[in-house]
C-alpha atoms as a PDB file:
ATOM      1  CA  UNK A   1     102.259  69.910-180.839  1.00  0.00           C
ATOM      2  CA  UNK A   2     102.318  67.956-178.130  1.00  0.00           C
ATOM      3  CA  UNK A   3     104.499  65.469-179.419  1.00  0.00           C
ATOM      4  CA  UNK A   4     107.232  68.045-180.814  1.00  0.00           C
ATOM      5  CA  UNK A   5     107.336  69.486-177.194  1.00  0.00           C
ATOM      6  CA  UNK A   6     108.293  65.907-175.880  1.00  0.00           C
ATOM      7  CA  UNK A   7     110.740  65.794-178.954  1.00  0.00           C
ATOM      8  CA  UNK A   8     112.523  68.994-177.544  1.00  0.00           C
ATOM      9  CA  UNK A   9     112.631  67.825-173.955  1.00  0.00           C
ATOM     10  CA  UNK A  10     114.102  64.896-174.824  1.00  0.00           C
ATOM     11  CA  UNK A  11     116.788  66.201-176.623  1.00  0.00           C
ATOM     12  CA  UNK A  12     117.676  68.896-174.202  1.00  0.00           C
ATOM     13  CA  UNK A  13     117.794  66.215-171.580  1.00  0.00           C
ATOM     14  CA  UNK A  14     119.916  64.038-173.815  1.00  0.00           C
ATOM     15  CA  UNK A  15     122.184  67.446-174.343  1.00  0.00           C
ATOM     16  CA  UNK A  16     122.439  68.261-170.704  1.00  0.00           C
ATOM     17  CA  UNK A  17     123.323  64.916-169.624  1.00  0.00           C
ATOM     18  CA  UNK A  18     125.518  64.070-172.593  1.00  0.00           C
ATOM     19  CA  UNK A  19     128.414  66.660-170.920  1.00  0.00           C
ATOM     20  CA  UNK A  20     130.873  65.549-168.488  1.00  0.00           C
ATOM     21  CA  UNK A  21     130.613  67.598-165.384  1.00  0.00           C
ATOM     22  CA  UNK A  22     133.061  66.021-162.719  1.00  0.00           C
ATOM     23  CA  UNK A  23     135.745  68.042-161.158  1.00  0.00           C
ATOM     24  CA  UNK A  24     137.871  66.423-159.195  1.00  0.00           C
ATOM     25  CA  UNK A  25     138.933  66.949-155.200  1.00  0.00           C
ATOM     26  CA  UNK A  26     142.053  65.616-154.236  1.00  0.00           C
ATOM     27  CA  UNK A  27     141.549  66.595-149.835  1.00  0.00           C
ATOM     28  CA  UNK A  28     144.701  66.855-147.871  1.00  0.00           C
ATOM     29  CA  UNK A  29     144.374  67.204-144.562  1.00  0.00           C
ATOM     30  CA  UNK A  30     146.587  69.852-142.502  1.00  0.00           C
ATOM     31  CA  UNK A  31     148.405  68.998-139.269  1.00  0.00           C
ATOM     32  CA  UNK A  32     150.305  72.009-137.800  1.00  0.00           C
ATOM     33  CA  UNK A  33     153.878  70.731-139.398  1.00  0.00           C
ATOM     34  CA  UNK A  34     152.068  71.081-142.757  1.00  0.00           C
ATOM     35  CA  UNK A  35     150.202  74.246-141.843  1.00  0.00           C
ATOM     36  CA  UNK A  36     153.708  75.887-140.654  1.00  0.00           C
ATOM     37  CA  UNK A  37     154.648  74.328-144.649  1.00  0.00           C
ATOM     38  CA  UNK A  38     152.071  76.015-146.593  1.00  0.00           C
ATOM     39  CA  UNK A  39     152.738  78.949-144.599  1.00  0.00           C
ATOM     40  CA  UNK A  40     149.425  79.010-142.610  1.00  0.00           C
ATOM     41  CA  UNK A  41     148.807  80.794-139.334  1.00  0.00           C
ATOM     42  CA  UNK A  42     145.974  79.983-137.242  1.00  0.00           C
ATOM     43  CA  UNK A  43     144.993  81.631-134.269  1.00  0.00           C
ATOM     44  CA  UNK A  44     142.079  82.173-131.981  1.00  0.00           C
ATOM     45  CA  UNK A  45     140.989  84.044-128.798  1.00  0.00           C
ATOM     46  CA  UNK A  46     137.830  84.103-127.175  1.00  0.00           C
ATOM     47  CA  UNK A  47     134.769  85.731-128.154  1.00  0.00           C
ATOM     48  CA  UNK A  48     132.806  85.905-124.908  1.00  0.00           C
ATOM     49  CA  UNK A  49     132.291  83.378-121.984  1.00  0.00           C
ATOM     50  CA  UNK A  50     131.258  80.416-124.503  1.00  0.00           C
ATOM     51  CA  UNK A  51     132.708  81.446-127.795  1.00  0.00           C
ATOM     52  CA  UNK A  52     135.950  81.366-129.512  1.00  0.00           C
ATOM     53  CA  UNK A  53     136.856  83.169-132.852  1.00  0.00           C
ATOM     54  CA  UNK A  54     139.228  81.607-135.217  1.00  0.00           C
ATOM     55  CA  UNK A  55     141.139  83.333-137.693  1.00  0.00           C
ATOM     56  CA  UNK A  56     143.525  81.764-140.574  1.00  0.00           C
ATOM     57  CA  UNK A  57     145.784  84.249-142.422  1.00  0.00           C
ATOM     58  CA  UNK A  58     148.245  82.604-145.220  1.00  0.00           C
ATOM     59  CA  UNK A  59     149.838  84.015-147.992  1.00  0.00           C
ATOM     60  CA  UNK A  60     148.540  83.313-152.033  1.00  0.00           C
ATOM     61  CA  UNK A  61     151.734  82.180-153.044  1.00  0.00           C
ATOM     62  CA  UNK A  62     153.081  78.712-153.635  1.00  0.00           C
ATOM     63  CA  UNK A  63     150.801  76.007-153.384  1.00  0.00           C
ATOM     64  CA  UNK A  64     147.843  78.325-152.165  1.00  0.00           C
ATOM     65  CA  UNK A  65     148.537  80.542-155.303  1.00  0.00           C
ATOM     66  CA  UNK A  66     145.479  79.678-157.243  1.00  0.00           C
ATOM     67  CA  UNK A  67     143.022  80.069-154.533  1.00  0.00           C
ATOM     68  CA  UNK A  68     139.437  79.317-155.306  1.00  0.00           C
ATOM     69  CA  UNK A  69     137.696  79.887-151.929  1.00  0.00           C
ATOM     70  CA  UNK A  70     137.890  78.959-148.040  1.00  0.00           C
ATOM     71  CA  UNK A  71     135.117  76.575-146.773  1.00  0.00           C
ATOM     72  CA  UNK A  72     133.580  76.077-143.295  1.00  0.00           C
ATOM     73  CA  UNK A  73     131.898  72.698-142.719  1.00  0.00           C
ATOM     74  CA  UNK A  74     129.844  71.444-139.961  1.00  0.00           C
ATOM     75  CA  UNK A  75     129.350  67.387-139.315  1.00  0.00           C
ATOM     76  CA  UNK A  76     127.745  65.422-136.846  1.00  0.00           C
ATOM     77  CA  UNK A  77     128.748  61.819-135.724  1.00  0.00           C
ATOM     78  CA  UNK A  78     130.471  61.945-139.152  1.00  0.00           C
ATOM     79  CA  UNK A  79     127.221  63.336-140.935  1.00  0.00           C
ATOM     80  CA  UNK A  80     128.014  66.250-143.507  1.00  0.00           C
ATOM     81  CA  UNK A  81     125.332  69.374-142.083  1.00  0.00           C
ATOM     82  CA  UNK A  82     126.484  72.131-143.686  1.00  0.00           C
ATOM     83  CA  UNK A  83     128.672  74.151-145.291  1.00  0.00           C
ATOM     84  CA  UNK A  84     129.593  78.378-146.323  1.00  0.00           C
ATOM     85  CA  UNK A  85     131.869  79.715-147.763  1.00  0.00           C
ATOM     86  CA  UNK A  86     133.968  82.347-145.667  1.00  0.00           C
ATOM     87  CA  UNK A  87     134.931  85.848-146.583  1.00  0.00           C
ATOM     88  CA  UNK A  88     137.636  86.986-147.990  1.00  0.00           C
ATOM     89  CA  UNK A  89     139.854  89.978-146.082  1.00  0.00           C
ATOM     90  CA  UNK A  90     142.915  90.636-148.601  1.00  0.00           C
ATOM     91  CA  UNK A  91     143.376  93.753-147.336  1.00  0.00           C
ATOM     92  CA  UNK A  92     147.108  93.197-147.315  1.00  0.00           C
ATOM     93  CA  UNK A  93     148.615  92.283-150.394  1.00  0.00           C
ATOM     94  CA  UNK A  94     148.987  88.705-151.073  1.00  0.00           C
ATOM     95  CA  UNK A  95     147.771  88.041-148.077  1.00  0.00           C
ATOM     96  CA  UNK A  96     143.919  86.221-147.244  1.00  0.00           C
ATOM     97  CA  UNK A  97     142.666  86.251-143.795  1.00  0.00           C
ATOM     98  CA  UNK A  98     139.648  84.682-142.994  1.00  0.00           C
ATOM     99  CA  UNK A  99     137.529  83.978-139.603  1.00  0.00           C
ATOM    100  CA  UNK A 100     134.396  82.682-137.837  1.00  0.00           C
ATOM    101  CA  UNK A 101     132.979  82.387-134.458  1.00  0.00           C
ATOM    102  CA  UNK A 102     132.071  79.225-132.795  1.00  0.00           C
ATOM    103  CA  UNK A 103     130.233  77.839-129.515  1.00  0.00           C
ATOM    104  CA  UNK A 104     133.446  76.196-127.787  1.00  0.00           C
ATOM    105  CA  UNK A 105     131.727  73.449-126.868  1.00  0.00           C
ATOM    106  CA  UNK A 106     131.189  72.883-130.937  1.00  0.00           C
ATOM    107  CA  UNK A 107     134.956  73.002-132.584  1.00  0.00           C
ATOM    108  CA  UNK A 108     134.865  69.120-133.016  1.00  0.00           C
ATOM    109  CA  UNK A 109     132.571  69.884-135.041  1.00  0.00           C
ATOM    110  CA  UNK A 110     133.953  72.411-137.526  1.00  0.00           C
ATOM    111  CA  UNK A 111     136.473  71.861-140.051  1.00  0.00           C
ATOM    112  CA  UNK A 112     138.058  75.049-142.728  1.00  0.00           C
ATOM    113  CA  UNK A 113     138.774  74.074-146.059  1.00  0.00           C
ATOM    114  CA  UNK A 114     140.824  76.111-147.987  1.00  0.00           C
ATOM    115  CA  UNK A 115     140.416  75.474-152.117  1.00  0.00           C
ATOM    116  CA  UNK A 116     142.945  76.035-154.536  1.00  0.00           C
ATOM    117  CA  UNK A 117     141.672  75.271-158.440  1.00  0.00           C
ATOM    118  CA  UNK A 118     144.607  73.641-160.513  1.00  0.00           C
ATOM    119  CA  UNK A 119     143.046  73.407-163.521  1.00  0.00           C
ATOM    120  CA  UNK A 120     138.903  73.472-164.425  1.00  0.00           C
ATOM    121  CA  UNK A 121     138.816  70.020-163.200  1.00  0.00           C
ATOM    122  CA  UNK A 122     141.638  69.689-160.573  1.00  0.00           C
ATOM    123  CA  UNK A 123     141.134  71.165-157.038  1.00  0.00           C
ATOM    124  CA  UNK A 124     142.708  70.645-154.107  1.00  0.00           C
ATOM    125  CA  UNK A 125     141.012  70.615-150.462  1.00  0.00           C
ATOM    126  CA  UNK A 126     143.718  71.581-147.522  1.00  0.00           C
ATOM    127  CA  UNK A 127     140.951  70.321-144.733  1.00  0.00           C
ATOM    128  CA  UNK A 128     142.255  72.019-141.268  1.00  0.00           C
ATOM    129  CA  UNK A 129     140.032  70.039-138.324  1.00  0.00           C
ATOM    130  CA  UNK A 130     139.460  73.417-136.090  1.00  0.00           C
ATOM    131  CA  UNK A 131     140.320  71.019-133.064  1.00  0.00           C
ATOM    132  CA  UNK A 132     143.623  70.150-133.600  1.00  0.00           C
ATOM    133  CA  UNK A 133     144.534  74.435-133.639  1.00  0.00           C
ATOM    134  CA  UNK A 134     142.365  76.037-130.860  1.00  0.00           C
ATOM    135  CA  UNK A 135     143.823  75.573-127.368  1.00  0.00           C
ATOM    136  CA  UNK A 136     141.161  76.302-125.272  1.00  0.00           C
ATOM    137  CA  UNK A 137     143.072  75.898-121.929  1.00  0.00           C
ATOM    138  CA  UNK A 138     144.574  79.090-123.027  1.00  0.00           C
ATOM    139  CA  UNK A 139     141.562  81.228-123.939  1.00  0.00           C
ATOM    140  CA  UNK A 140     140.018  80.888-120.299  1.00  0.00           C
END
């Protein structure tokens, strides 16, 4: 009995690991020029004396059309930490708006990464580096 069992194990870990699983990531990064392109709007205002909340609002049309979800990431010294997924506002139609609140002192830090799902196996990453958006001269 024993031996069946190890017969079965086997062959579901021959099965599971016979598949192909990759998808693939092609990651843009967004500068403003490119953000103004894709039709992007990022703005930000502060949320109290050491916070700042970002929003992004873009429409689901061109490339953005096939929209899969909109990523925040974390790193430190170039170390991944972690990531979420943000939610979704589409109260206006054809419209996504999405937004987070941050430490100030932290935007180096935080990247948004907005998916869009060609095919199964074909995504693209527009990575927008929160730095390069947020004035925060102007929020003071």
């Amino acid at each position: 009995m024993k031996t069946l069992r190890n017969r079965w194990a086997l062959m579901f870990l021959l099965f599971a690991t016979s598949s192909q699983c990759i998808a693939l990531m092609e990651i843009q990064n967004v500068s403003k020029a490119r953000a103004k392109e894709l039709g992007m709007e990022i703005r930000s205002n502060a949320a109290g004396p050491d916070a700042v909340r970002v929003e992004l609002e873009f429409e689901t049309t061109g490339e953005l059309k096939s929209l899969n979800r909109v990523d925040l990431e974390f790193r430190e010294g170039g170390k991944f930490l972690m990531t979420s997924s943000l939610r979704e506002d589409r109260s206006k139609p054809g419209r996504v708006v999405v937004s987070f609140a941050a430490d100030r002192a932290r935007l180096e830090q935080i990247s948004m990464r907005v998916v869009v799902q060609r095919s199964p196996r074909n995504m693209t990453g527009y990575a927008i580096l929160v730095r390069d958006f947020v004035e925060l001269e102007k929020l003071r």
